[in-house]
C-alpha atoms as a PDB file:
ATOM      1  CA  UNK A   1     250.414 -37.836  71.753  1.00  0.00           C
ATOM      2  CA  UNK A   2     247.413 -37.065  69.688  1.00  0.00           C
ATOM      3  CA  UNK A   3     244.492 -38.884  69.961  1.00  0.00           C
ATOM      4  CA  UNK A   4     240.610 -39.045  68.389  1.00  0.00           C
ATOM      5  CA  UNK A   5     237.918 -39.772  70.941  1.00  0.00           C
ATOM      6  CA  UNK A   6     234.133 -40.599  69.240  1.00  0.00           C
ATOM      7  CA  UNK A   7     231.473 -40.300  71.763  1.00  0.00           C
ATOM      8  CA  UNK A   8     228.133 -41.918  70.867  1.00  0.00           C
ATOM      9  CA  UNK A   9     225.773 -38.897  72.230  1.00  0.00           C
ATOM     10  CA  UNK A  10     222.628 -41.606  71.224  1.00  0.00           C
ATOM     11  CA  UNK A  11     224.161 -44.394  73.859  1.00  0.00           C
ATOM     12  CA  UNK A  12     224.974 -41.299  76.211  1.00  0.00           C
ATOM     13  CA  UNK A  13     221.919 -40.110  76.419  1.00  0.00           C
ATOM     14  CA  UNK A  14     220.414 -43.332  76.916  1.00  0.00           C
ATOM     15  CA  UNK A  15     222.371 -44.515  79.580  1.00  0.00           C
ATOM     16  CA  UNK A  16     221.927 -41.134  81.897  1.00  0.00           C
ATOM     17  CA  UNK A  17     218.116 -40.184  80.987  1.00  0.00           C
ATOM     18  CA  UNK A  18     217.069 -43.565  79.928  1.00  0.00           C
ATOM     19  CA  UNK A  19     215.238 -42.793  76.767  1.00  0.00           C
ATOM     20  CA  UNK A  20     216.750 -41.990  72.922  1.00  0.00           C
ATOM     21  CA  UNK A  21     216.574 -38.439  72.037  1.00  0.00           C
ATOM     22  CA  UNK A  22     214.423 -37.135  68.948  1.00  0.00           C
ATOM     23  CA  UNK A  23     215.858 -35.428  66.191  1.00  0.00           C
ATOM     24  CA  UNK A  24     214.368 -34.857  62.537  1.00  0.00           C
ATOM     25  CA  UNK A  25     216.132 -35.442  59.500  1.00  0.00           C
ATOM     26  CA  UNK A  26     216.267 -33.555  56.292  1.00  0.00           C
ATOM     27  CA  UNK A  27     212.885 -34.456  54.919  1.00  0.00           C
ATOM     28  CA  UNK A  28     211.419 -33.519  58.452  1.00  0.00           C
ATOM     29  CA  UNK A  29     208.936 -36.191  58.284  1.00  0.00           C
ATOM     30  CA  UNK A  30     210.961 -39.349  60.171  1.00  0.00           C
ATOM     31  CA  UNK A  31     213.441 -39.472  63.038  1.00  0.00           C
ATOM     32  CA  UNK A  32     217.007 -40.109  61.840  1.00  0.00           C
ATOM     33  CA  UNK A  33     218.121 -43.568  62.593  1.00  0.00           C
ATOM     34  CA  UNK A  34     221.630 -42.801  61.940  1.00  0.00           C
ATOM     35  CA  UNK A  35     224.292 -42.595  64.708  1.00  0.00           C
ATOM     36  CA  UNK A  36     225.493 -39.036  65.958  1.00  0.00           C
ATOM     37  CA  UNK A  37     229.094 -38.615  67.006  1.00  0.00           C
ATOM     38  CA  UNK A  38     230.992 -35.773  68.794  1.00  0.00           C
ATOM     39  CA  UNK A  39     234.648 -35.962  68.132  1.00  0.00           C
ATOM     40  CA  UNK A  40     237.503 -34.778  70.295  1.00  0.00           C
ATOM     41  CA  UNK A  41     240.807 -34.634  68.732  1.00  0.00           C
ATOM     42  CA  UNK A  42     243.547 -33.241  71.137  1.00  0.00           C
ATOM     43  CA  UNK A  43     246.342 -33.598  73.054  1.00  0.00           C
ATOM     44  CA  UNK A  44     245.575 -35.448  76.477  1.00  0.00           C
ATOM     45  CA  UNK A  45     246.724 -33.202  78.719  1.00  0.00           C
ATOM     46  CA  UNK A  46     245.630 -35.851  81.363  1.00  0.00           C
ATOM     47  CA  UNK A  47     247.239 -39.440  80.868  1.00  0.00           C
ATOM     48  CA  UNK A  48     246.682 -42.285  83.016  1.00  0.00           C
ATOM     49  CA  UNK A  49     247.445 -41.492  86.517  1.00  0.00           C
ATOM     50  CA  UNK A  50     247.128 -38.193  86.791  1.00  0.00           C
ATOM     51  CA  UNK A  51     245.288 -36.080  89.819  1.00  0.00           C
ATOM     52  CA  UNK A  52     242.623 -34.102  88.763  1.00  0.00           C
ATOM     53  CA  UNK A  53     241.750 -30.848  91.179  1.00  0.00           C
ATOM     54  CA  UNK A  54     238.640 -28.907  91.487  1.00  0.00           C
ATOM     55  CA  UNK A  55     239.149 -24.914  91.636  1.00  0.00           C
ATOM     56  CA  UNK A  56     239.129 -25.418  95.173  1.00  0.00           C
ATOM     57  CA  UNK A  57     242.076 -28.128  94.807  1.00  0.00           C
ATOM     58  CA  UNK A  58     239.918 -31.147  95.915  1.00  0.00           C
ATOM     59  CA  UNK A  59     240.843 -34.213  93.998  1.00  0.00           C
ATOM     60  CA  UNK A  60     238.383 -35.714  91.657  1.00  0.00           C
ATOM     61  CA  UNK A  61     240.026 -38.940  91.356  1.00  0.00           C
ATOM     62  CA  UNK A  62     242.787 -40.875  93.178  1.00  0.00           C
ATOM     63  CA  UNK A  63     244.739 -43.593  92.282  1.00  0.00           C
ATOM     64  CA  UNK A  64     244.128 -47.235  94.503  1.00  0.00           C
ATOM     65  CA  UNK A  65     246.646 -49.687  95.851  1.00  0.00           C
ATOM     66  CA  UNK A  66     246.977 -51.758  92.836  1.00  0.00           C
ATOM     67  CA  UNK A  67     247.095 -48.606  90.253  1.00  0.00           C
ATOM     68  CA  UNK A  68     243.617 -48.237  88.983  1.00  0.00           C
ATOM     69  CA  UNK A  69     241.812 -44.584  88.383  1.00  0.00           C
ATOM     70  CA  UNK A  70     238.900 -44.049  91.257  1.00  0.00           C
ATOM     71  CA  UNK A  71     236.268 -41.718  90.628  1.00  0.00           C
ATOM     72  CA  UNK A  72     234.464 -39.803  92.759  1.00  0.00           C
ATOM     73  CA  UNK A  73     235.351 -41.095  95.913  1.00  0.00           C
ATOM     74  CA  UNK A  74     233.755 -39.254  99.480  1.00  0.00           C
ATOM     75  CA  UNK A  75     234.716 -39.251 102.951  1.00  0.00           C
ATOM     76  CA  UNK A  76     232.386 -38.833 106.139  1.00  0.00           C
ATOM     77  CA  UNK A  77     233.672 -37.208 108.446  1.00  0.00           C
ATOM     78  CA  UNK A  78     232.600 -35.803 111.870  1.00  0.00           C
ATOM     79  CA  UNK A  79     234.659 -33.730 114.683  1.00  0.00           C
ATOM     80  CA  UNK A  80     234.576 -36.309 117.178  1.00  0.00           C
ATOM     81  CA  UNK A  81     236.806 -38.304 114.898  1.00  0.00           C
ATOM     82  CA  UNK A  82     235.004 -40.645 113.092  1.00  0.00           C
ATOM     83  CA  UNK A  83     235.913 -40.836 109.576  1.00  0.00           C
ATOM     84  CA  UNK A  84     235.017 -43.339 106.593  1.00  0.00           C
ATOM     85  CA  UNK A  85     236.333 -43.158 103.353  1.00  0.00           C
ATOM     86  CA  UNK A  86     234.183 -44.742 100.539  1.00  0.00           C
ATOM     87  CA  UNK A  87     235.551 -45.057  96.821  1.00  0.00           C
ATOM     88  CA  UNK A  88     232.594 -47.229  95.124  1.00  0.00           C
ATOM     89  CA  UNK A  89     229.446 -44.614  95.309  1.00  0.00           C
ATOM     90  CA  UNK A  90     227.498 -42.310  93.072  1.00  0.00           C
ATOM     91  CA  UNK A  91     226.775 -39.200  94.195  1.00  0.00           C
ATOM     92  CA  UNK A  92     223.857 -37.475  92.910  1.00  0.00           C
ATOM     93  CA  UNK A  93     222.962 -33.521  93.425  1.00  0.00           C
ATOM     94  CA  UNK A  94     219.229 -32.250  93.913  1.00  0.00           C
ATOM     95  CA  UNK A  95     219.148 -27.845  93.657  1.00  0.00           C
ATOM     96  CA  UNK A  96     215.908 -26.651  94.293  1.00  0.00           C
ATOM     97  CA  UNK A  97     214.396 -23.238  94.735  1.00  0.00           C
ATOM     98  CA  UNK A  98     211.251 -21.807  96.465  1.00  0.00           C
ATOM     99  CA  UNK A  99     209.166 -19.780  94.469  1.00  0.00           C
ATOM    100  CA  UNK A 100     206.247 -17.596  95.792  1.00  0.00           C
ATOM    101  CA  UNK A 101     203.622 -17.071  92.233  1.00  0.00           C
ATOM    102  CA  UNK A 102     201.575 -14.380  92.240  1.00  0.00           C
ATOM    103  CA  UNK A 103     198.243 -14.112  89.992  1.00  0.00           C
ATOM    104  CA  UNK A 104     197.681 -10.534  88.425  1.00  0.00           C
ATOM    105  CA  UNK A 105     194.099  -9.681  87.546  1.00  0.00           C
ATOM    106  CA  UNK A 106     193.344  -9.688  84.070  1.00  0.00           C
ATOM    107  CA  UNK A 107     196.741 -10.668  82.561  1.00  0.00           C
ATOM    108  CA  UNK A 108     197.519 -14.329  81.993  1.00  0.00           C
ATOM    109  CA  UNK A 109     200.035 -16.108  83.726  1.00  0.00           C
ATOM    110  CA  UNK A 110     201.657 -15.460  87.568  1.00  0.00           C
ATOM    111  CA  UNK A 111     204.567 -12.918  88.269  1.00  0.00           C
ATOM    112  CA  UNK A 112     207.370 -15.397  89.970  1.00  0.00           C
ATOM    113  CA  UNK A 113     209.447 -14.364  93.032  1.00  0.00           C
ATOM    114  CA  UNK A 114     212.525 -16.382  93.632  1.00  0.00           C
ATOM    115  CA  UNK A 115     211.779 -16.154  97.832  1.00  0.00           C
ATOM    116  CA  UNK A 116     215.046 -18.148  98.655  1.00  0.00           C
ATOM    117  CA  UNK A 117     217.465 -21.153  97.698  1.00  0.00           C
ATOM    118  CA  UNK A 118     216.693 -24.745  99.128  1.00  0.00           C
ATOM    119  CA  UNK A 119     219.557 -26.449 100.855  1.00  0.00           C
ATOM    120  CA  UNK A 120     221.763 -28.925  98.125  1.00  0.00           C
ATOM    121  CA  UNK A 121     220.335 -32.507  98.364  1.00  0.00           C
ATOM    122  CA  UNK A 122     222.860 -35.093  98.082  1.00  0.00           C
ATOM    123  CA  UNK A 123     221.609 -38.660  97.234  1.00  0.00           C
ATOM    124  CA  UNK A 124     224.594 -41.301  97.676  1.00  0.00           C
ATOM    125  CA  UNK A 125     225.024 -44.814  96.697  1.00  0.00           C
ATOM    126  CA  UNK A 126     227.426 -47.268  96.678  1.00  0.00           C
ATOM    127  CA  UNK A 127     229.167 -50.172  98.317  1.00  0.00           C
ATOM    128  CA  UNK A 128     231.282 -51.496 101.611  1.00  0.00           C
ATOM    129  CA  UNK A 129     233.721 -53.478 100.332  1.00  0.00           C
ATOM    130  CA  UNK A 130     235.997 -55.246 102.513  1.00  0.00           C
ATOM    131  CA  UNK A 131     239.551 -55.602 101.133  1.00  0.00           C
ATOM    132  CA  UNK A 132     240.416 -59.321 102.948  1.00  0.00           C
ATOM    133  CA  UNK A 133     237.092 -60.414 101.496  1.00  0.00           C
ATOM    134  CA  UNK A 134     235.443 -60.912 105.237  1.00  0.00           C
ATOM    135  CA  UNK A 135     232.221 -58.998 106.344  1.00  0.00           C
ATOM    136  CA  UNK A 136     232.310 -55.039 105.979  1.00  0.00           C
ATOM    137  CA  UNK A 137     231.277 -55.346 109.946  1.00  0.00           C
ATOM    138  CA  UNK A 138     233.708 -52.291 110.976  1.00  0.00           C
ATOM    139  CA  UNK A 139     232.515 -50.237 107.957  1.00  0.00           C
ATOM    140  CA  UNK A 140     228.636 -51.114 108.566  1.00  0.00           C
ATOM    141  CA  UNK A 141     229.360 -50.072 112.192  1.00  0.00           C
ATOM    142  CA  UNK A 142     231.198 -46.476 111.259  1.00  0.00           C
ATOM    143  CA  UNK A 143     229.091 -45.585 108.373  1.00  0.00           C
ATOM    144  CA  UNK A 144     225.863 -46.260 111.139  1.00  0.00           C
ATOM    145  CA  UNK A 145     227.703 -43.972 114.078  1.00  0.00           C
ATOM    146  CA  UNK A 146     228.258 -41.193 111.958  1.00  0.00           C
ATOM    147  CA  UNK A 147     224.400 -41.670 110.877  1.00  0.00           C
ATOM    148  CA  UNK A 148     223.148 -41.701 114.452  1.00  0.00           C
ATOM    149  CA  UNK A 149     225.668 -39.346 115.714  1.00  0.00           C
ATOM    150  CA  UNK A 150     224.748 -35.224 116.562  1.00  0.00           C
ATOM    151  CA  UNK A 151     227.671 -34.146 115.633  1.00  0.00           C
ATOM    152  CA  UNK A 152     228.289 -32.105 112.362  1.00  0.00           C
ATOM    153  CA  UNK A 153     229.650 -34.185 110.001  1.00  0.00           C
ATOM    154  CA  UNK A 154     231.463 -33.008 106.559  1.00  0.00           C
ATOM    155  CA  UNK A 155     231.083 -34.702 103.213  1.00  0.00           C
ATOM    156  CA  UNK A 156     234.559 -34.397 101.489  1.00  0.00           C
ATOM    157  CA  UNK A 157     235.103 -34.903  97.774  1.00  0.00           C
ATOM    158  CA  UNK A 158     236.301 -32.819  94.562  1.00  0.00           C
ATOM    159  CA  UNK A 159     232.379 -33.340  93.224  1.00  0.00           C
ATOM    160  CA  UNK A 160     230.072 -32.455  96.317  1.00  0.00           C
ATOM    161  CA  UNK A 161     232.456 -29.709  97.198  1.00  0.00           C
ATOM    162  CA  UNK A 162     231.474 -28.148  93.730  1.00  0.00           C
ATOM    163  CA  UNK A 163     228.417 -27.357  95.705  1.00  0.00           C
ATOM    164  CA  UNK A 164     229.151 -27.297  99.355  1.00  0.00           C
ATOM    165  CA  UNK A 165     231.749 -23.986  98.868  1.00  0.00           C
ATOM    166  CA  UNK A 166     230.983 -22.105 101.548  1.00  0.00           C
ATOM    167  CA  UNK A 167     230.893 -25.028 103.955  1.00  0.00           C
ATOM    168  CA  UNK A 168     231.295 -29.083 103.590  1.00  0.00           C
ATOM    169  CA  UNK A 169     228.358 -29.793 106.463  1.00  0.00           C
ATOM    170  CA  UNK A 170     225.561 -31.751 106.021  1.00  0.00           C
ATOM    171  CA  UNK A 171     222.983 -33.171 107.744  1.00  0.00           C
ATOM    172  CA  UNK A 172     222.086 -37.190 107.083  1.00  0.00           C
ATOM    173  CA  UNK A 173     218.878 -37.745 106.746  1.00  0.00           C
ATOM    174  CA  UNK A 174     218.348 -41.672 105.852  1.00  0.00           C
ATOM    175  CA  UNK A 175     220.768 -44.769 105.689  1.00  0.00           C
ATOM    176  CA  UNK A 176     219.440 -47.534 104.178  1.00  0.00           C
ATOM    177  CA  UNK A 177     220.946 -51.091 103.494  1.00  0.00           C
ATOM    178  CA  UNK A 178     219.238 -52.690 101.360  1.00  0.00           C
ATOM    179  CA  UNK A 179     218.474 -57.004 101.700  1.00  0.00           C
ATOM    180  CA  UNK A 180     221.152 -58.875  99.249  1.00  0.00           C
ATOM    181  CA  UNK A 181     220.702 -62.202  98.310  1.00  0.00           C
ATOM    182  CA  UNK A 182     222.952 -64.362  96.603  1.00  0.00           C
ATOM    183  CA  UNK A 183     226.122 -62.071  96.691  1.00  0.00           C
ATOM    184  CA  UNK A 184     229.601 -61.482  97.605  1.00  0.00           C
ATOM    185  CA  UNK A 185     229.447 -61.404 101.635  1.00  0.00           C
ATOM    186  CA  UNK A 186     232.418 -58.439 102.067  1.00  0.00           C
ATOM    187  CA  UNK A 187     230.192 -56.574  99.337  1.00  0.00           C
ATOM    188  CA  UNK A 188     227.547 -54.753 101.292  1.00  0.00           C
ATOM    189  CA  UNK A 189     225.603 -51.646  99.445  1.00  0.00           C
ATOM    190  CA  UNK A 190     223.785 -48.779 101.019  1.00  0.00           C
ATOM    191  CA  UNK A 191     222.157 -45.498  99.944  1.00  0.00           C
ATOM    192  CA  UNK A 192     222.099 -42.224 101.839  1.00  0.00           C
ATOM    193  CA  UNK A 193     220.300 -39.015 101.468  1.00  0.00           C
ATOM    194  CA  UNK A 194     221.762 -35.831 103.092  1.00  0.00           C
ATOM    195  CA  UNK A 195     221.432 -32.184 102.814  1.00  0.00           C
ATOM    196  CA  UNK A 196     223.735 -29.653 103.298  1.00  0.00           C
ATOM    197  CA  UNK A 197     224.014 -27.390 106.496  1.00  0.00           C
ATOM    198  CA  UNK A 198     225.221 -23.909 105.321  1.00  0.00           C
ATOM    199  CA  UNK A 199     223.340 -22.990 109.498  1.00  0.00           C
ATOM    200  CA  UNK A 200     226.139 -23.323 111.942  1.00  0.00           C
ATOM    201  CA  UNK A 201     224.239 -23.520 114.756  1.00  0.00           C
ATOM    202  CA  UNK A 202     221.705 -26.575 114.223  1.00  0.00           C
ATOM    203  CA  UNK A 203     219.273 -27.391 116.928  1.00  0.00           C
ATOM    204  CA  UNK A 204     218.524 -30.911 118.089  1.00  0.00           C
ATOM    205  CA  UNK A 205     215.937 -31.307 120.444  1.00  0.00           C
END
């Protein structure tokens, strides 16, 4: 079955950067107010339900107890056993470099010298949600014994293991669950920040 698929790149953009792009129009002189559409018109080679892998065959999706499509679902896992699977989170995906800059005498500018690759930086955010609508206690307890635990732990998921090929450590570095007022009590949210550990021998003093 063929179908067309209009993506609004104006509302896109918005809604990821938070700002409207710029563009010029023919007489160059004012921004375009008009709306600018990408079209896709294919086969969906994907229909509702489907598994979709990474190159490294990690799901990107899975499908929940009553049918619905998750996205970008993780798991926490460490070798003592603990494990926590979480399927309402973002995961966002910090790559930085070091750079050593080096001034040259009488030429303008610095001659750059990529000096290494940071480690990935994985912010996370999301939600405990209890499924019999009681207090994500158990969850708040796991997710806070894998934080406080020294044992490696491994963050699991078709998305962060785009990153994390050569090994799925990381290191946690903050947990934070923030106050809620007001809200569903088996709805908890927290935000982590991690980095990977590509070192297999970590030191904890």
């Amino acid at each position: 079955m063929s179908t067309n698929t209009l993506i609004d790149l104006n509302k896109l953009y918005k809604t990821y950067f938070n700002s409207s792009p710029y563009y010029v129009t023919k007489e160059e002189t004012q921004p375009t107010i008009q709306d600018v559409g990408y079209f896709i018109s294919k086969q969906n080679p994907y229909p509702k339900g489907t598994i979709q892998r990474s190159k490294q065959n990690q799901p990107f999706n899975k499908i929940g107890a009553y049918g619905q499509e998750i996205w970008g679902a993780i798991t926490l896992r460490t070798i003592g056993g603990l494990s926590i699977e979480i399927e309402a989170c973002t995961v966002a995906v910090q790559l930085s470099k070091t750079i050593v800059k080096t001034a040259v005498s009488e030429r303008q500018g610095t001659v750059k010298e990529c000096f290494h690759t940071d480690d990935y930086r994985f912010t996370i955010k999301g939600f405990l949600i209890d499924k019999n609508r009681s207090f994500p206690e158990d969850q708040i307890n796991t997710l806070k014994e894998i934080f406080e635990t020294q044992e490696a732990v491994d963050l699991l998921g078709g998305y962060p293991e785009m990153f994390l090929t050569d090994s799925a450590k990381i290191v946690i570095e903050t947990l934070d669950f923030p106050e809620v007022q007001g809200k569903a009590r088996w709805i908890r949210p927290f935000q982590m920040t991690c980095e990977s550990d590509l070192i297999k021998d970590l030191i904890i003093k």
